[in-house]
Structure formats: structure tokens, C-alpha cells
Protein backbone atom coordinates (compact mmCIF):
# COMPACT_ATOMS: atom_id res chain seq x y z
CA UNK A 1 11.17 -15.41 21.77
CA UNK A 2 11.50 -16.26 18.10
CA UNK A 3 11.05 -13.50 15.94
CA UNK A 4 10.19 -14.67 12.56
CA UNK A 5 11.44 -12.62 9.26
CA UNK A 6 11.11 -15.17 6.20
CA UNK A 7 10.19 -13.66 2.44
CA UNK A 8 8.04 -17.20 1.77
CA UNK A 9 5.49 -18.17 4.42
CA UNK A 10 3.60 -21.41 3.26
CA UNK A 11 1.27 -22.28 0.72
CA UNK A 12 -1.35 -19.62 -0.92
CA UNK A 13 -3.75 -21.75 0.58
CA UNK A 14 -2.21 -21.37 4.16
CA UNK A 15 -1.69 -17.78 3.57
CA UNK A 16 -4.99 -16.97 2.67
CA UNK A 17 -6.66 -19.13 5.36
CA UNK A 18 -4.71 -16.62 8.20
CA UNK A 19 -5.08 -13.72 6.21
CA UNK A 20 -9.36 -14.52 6.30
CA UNK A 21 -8.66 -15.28 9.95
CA UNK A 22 -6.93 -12.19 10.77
CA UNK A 23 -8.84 -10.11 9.69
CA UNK A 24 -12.25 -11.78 10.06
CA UNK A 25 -11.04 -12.06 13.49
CA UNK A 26 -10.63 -8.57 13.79
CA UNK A 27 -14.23 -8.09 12.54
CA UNK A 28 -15.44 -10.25 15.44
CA UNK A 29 -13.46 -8.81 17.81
CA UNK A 30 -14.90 -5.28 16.94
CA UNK A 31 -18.72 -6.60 16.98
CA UNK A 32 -18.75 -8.50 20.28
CA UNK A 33 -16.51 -5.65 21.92
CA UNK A 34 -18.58 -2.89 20.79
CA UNK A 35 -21.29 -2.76 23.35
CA UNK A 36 -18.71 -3.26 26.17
CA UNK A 37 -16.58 -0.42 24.81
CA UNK A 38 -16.05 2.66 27.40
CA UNK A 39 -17.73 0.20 30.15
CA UNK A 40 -15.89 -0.68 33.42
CA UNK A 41 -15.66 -4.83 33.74
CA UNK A 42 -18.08 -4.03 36.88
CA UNK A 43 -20.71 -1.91 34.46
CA UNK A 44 -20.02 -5.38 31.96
CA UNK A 45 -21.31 -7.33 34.38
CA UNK A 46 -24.68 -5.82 35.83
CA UNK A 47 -25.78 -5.19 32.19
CA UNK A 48 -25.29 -8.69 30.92
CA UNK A 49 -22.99 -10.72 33.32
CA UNK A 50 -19.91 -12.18 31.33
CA UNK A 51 -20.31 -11.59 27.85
CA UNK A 52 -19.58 -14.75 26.05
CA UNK A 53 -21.19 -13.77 22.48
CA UNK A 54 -23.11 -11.09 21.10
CA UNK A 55 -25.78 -9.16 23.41
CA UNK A 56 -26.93 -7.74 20.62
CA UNK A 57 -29.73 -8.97 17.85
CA UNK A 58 -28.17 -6.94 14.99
CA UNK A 59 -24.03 -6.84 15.86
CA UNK A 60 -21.97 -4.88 13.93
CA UNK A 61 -18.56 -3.47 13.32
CA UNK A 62 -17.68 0.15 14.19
CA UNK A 63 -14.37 2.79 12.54
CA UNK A 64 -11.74 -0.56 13.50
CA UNK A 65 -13.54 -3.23 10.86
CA UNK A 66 -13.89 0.37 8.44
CA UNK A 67 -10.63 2.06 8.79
CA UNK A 68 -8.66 -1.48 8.61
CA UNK A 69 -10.38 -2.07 5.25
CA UNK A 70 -9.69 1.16 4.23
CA UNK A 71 -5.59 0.65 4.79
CA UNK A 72 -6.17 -2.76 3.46
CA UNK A 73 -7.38 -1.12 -0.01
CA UNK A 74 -4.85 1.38 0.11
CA UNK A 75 -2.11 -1.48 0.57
CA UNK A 76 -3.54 -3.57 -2.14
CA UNK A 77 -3.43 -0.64 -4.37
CA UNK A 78 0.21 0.20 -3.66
CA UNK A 79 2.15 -2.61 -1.92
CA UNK A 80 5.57 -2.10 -0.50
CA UNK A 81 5.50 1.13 -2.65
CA UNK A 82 3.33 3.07 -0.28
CA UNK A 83 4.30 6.51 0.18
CA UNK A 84 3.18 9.12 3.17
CA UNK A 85 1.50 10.84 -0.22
CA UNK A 86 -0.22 8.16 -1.57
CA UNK A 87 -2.29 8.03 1.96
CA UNK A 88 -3.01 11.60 2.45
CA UNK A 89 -4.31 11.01 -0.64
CA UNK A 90 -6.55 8.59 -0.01
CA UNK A 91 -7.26 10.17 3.14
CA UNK A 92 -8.93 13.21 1.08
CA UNK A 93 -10.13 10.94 -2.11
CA UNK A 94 -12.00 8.57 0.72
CA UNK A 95 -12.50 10.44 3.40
CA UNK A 96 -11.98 14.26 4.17
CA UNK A 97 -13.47 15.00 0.69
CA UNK A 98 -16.70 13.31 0.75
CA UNK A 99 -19.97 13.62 3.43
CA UNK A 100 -19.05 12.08 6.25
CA UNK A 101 -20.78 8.89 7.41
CA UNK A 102 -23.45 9.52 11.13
CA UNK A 103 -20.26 8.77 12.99
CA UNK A 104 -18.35 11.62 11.89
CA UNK A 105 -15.00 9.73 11.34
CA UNK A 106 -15.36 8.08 14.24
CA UNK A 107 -12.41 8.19 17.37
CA UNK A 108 -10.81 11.23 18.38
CA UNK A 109 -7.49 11.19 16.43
CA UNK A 110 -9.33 10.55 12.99
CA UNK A 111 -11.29 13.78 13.71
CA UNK A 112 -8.05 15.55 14.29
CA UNK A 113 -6.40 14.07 11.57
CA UNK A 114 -9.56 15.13 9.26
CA UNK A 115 -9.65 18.48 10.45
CA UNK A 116 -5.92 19.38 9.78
CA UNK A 117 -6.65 17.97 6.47
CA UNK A 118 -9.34 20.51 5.87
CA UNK A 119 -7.37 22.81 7.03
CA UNK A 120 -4.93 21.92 4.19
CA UNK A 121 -2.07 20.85 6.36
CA UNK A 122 0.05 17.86 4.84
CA UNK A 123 1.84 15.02 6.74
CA UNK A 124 3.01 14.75 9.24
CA UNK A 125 1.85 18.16 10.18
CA UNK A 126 -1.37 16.17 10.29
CA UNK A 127 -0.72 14.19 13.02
CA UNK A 128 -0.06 16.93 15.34
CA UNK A 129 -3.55 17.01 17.44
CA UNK A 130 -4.31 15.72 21.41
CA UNK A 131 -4.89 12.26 20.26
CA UNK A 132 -2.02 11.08 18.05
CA UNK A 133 -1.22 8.74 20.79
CA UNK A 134 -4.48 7.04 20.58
CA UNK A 135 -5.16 3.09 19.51
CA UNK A 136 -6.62 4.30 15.89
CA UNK A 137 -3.62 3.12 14.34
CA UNK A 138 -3.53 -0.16 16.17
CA UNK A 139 -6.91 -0.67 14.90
CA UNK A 140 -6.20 -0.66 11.58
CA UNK A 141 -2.70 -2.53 11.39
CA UNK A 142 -3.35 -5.84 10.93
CA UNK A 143 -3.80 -5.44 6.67
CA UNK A 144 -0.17 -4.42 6.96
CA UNK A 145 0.72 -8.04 8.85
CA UNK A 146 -1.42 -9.86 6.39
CA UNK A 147 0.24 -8.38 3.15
CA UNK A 148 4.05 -8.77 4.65
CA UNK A 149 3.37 -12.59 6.03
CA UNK A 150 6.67 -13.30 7.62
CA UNK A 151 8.48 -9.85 7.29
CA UNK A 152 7.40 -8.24 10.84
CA UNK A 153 9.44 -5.65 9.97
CA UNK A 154 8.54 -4.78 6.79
CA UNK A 155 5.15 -4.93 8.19
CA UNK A 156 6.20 -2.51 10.70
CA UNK A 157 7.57 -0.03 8.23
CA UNK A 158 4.53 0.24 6.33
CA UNK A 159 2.09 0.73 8.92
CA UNK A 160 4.52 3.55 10.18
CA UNK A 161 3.88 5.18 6.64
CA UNK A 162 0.43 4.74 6.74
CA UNK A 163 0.02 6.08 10.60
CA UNK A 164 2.48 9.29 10.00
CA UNK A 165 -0.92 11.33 8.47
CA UNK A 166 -2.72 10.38 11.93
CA UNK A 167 -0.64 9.59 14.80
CA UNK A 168 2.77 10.24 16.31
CA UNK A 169 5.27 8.61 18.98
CA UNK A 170 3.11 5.95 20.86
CA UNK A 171 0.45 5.62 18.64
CA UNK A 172 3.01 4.06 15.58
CA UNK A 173 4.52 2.02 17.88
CA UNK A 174 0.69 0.42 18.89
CA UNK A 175 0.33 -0.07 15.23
CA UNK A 176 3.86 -0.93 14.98
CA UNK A 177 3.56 -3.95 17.21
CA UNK A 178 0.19 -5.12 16.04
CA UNK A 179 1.33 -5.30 12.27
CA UNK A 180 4.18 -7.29 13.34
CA UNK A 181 2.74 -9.53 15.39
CA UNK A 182 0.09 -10.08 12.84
CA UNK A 183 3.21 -10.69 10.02
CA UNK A 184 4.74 -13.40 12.77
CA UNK A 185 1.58 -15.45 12.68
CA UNK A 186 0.98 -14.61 9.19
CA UNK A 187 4.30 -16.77 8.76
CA UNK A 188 3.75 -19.38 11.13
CA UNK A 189 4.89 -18.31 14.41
CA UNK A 190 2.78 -19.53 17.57
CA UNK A 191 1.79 -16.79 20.10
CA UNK A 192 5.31 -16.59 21.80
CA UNK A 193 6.59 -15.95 18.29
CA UNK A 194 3.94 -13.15 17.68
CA UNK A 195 4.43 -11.68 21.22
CA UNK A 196 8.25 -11.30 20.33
CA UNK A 197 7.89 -10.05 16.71
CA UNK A 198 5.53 -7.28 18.53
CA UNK A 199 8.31 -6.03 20.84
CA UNK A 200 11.23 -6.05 19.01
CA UNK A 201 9.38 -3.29 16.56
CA UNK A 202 9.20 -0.79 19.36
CA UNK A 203 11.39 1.16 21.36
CA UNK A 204 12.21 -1.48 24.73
CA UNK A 205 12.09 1.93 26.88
CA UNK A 206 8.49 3.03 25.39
CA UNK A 207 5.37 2.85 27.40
CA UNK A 208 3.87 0.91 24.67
CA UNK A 209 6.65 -1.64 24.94
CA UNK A 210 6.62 -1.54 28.92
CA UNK A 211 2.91 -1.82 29.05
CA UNK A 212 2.65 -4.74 27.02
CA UNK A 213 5.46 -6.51 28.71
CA UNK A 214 3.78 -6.10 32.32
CA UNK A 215 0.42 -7.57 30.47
CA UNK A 216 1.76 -10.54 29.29
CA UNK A 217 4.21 -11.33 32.41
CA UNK A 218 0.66 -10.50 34.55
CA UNK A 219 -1.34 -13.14 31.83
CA UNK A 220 1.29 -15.80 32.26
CA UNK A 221 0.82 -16.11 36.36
CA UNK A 222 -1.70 -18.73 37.37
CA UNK A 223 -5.36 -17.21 38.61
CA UNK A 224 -8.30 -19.41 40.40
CA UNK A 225 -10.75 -18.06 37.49
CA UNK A 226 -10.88 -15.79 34.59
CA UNK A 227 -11.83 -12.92 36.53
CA UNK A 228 -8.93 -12.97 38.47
CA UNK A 229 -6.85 -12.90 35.43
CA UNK A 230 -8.47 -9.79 33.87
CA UNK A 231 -8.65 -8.04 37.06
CA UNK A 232 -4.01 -8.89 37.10
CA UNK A 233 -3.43 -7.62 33.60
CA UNK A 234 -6.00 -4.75 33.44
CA UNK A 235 -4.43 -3.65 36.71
CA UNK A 236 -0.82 -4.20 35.30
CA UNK A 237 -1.79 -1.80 31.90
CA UNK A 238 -4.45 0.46 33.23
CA UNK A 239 -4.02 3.68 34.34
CA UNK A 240 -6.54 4.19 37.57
CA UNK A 241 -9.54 7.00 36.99
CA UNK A 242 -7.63 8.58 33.24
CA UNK A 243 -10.88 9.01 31.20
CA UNK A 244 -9.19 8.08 28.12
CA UNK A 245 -9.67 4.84 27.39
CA UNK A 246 -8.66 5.06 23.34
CA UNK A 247 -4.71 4.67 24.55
CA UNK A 248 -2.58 2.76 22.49
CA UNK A 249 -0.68 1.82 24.86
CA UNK A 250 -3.36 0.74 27.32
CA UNK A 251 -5.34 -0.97 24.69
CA UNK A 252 -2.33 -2.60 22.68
CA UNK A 253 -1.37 -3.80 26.05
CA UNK A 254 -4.51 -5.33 26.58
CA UNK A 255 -5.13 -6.77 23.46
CA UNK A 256 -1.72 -8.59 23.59
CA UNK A 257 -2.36 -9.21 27.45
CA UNK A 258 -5.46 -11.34 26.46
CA UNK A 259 -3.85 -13.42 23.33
CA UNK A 260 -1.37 -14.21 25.83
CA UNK A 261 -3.27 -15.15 28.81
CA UNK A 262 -5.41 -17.34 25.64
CA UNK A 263 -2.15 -18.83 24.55
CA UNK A 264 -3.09 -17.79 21.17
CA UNK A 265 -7.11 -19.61 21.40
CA UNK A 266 -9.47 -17.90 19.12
CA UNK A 267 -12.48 -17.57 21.53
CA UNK A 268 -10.40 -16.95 24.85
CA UNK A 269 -8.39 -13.97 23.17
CA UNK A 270 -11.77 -11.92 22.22
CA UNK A 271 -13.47 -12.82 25.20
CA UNK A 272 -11.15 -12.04 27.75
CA UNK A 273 -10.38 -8.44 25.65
CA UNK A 274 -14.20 -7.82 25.88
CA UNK A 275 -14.72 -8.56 29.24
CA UNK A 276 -11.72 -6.16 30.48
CA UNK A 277 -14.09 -3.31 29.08
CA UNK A 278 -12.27 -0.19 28.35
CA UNK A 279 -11.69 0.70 24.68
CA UNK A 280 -13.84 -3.23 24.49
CA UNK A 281 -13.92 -3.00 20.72
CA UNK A 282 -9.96 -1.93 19.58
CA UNK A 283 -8.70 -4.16 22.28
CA UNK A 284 -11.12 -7.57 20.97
CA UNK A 285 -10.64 -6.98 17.59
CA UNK A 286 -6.59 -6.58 18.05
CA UNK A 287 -6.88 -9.86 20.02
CA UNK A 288 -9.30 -11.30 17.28
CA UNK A 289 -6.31 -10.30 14.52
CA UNK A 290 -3.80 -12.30 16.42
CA UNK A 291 -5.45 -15.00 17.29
CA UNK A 292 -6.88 -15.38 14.30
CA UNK A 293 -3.45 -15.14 12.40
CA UNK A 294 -2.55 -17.32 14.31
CA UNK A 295 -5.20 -20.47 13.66
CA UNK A 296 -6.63 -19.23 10.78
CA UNK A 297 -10.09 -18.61 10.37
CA UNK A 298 -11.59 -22.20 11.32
CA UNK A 299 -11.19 -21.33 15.04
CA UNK A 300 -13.47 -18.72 14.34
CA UNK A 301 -16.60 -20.07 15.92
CA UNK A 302 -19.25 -20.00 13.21
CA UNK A 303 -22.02 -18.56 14.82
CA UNK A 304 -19.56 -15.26 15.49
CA UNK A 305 -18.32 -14.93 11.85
CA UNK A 306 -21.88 -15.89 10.06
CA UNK A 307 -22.41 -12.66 11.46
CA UNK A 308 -20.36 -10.46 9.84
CA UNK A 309 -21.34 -8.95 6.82
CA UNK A 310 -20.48 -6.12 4.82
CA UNK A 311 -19.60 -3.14 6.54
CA UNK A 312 -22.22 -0.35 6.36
CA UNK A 313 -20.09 2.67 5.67
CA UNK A 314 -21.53 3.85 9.30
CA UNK A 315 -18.01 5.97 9.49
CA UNK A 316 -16.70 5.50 6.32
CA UNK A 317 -19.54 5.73 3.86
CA UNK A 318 -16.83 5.14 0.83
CA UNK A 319 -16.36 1.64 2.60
CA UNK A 320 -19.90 0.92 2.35
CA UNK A 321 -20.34 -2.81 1.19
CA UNK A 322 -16.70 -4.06 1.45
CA UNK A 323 -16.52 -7.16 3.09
CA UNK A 324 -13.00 -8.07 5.39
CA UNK A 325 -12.80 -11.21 2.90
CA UNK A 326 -12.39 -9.68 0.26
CA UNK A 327 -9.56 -7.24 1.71
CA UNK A 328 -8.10 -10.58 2.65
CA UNK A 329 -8.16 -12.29 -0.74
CA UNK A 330 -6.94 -8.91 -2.12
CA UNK A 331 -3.49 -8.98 0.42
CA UNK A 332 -2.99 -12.79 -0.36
CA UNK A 333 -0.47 -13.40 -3.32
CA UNK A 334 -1.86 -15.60 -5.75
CA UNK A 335 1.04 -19.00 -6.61
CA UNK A 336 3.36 -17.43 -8.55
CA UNK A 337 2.84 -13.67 -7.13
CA UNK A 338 5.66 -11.80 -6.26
CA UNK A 339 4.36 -10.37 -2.08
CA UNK A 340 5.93 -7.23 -2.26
């Protein structure tokens, strides 16, 4: 698989029309997957057979559309020179600091994370809670692939510094893999490209890496019907009757299962990531990042990204009225602009 690393990536113009579609795309990905999230693909279907757009009147984006605008911002603000102080900074100036939002800080590892910070304990000292394995890195990654187009690597590295006040072991390498695949795409690379850039930023012998391996070998075999499919690479990622469902591993397996089962389409990617159920809204909006890195924001159908707005500050009230546009425009180098 070709793993791209290139310091120029295209045109602004390209750039920016990824960078919109990444990260719109991950928007998307959040809103349809949000009432599915938690559910069993059986519950899925009794309540609303297969979901193929939003079941909801008023859709909306939960902590993955928040918190990824929130590391966008904090990228923008530093670049290449982000430090593990500069976000436990922002972690307190944005976050730990201020009234928290009706969600609380939404997933488990961001409450752990908060409360350590309370507690006055620094990074990575931070990290160290039950869930600092969980997806709520992954979530958040693709800024990181957007602002280093064609460096998965350096990608990579910088979501690692951003993660190390949150998560530990498995849960960098979920946001490892996402940031890079996003940076492959970013830079050109179809999905084989992105899928490779993904894995070579994670340990080969870690379950991250093995579970997204087994998904994508399971989403490459040939299935009478979409069901089938999910059924094969939910059963090749999912562990049977663990509660958890916020797993990076599980869910960045997933995610990456259903871009590759897609071959890279836009609406296939999201559906088939909502549809598998489980953590519904981290797995379709990782899938919505990719593929939407991948074709740029076009293949996002209209009727999906006409309805996403600015986020509501539901978890984050400091993100209150950011839009993922304009976290995309910010990451995009203007001609002339040095990327890093």
C-alpha cells in the first residue's frame, strides 16, 4: 500500500476542498450516527429499519464534531509547534475552567481527563484513568490530517501530543491512525493509500493495528448484500457481550472497516459505520473524515451537509457557534503559506 509523505499536496484550492470535506464529513458522520450510537444493528433495525439519512427532524453533532474543533483551534493557534503544555492549557482555558456544557464533557475518558485536571495533575499523569484506551482521541484526529496534508507522520506526531493529556497506549494509536489516514487523502492518496498511511503509524503487533487489519481483509470479501458485510467486519472487530462500546480499537476498526468495504464512497462509508451500531457516532464520523478527505466535500450529499450548522456548545459550551468550515479554512495554508 502506498504510503504517501510529500511536504506540497496540490493546489490551495484542492487542499481546502478535502480539508471542508474531512471535516464536514466528520460532522455528518457524527449527526446521522448519533441516534444509532450504543444500539445493536438488530435494535437499528426495529426502530427505523436501515438508516439511510437522518431519523431525526433536528440532527445534530455530539463531543466528536466539538472536541475535533476544539484540537482544530488549538492546531491553528500553534501549528507544528504544539507542545503537551500548550494543550493542558487549553484544556483548563476551554474546558476544565469554565461551567461545563448539559453533557458534562461528554465520553468517559474526557471526564477522567477533566477530573485529574481538577485535581491539579499535569500530563501525562492526566491520562491515567479506566478509559484512556477509549475512541475520544480518534474522534478528534482528523484536524491533525487536515493541517499536515501529505505528512501522515507528522500528522501522527501531533495528534500523539495532543492525546498524551487524555489517553494512553491504544487510544494514541486510534488517533494515530485516523490523523494519518486523514494526511494520506489530504495529499491525494485513494483509500488503499489512506488504509496504509493508517497502519504504518501504529505498532503492527497492537490490537488497534490487528483489529483494523481483520476489518478491512473481512470488507474486501464479496457478500450477497450489505448486511452480510456488516454482520463479517463487525464480527471480525467486535468483541461479543463487552459493554464498552467507546473502544478505540473496536471503533477505529470499524470506521476503517466501512471506508474500506465503501472503497473510499462518501455515502457508503457513513452508512455502513451507522448501521454497524456500536459507538454509531465516532465510528460514522471517522468514516465521514476519510471519505471525505478523500473526495472532497462535493460527495457530500447536500441534503446531509445543509444540515450542519454551528455547533451548540452542548459539551463544549466555549465551542458554541464554531462552524467545522471555518476550522477547515483556518488549517488550509493560504498560496504562499508556509504548512508547518
Amino acid at each position: 500500500m502506498e504510503v504517501l509523505e510529500a511536504s506540497g499536496s496540490g493546489s490551495t484550492a484542492a487542499l481546502l476542498d478535502r480539508a471542508r470535506g474531512a471535516l464536514l464529513g466528520l460532522a455528518v458522520g457524527d449527526a446521522l450516527g448519533a441516534p444509532a450510537e450504543n444500539l445493536r444493528p438488530s435494535e437499528i433495525r426495529r426502530r427505523w429499519g436501515r438508516i439511510e439519512g437522518f431519523v431525526s427532524d433536528d440532527p445534530a453533532g455530539t463531543d466528536d464534531t466539538e472536541y475535533a474543533i476544539f484540537s482544530g483551534l488549538l492546531l491553528a493557534r500553534h501549528g507544528s509547534a504544539l507542545t503537551v503544555a500548550h494543550v493542558e492549557s487549553a484544556w483548563h482555558e476551554w474546558i476544565a475552567d469554565l461551567d461545563e456544557g448539559p453533557f458534562r464533557g461528554a465520553g468517559f475518558s474526557e471526564r477522567g481527563t477533566l477530573e485529574n485536571l481538577r485535581r491539579g495533575l499535569a500530563a501525562p499523569i492526566s491520562a491515567q484513568h479506566r478509559h484512556a484506551w477509549s475512541d475520544g482521541l480518534a474522534m478528534r484526529a482528523a484536524p491533525f490530517g487536515v493541517f499536515a496534508a501529505g505528512r501522515p507522520s507528522e500528522a501522527a506526531r501531533l495528534v500523539a501530543v495532543d492525546g498524551s493529556v487524555s489517553h494512553d497506549g491504544e487510544g494514541i494509536y486510534g488517533g494515530r491512525a485516523v490523523a494519518a489516514g486523514v494526511a494520506a487523502a489530504m495529499g491525494g492518496a485513494g483509500p488503499a493509500g489512506v488504509i496504509g498511511a493508517a497502519l504504518s503509524v501504529v505498532p503492527m503487533d497492537s490490537w488497534t493495528a490487528r483489529s483494523m487489519r481483520r476489518a478491512v481483509v473481512a470488507a474486501g470479501r464479496t457478500y450477497p448484500d450489505a448486511l452480510s458485510m456488516e454482520r463479517a467486519v463487525r464480527s471480525a472487530v467486535v468483541i461479543g457481550g463487552y459493554p464498552w462500546t467507546d473502544l478505540a480499537p473496536e471503533a477505529v476498526g470499524l470506521a476503517f472497516g466501512a471506508f474500506a468495504a465503501a472503497r473510499g464512497d462518501f455515502r457508503t462509508s457513513v452508512l455502513t459505520a451507522v448501521n454497524m451500531g456500536r459507538d454509531a457516532d465516532t465510528t460514522a464520523a471517522v468514516a465521514g473524515a476519510l471519505a471525505g478527505s478523500v473526495s472532497g466535500w462535493a460527495a457530500i450529499p447536500e441534503e446531509w451537509a445543509s444540515a450542519i450548522g454551528p455547533v451548540r456548545g452542548s459539551c463544549l459550551p466555549s465551542m458554541r457557534g464554531y462552524h467545522v468550515l471555518d476550522i477547515a479554512e483556518l488549517l488550509t495554508p493560504d498560496d504562499g503559506d508556509d504548512p508547518a
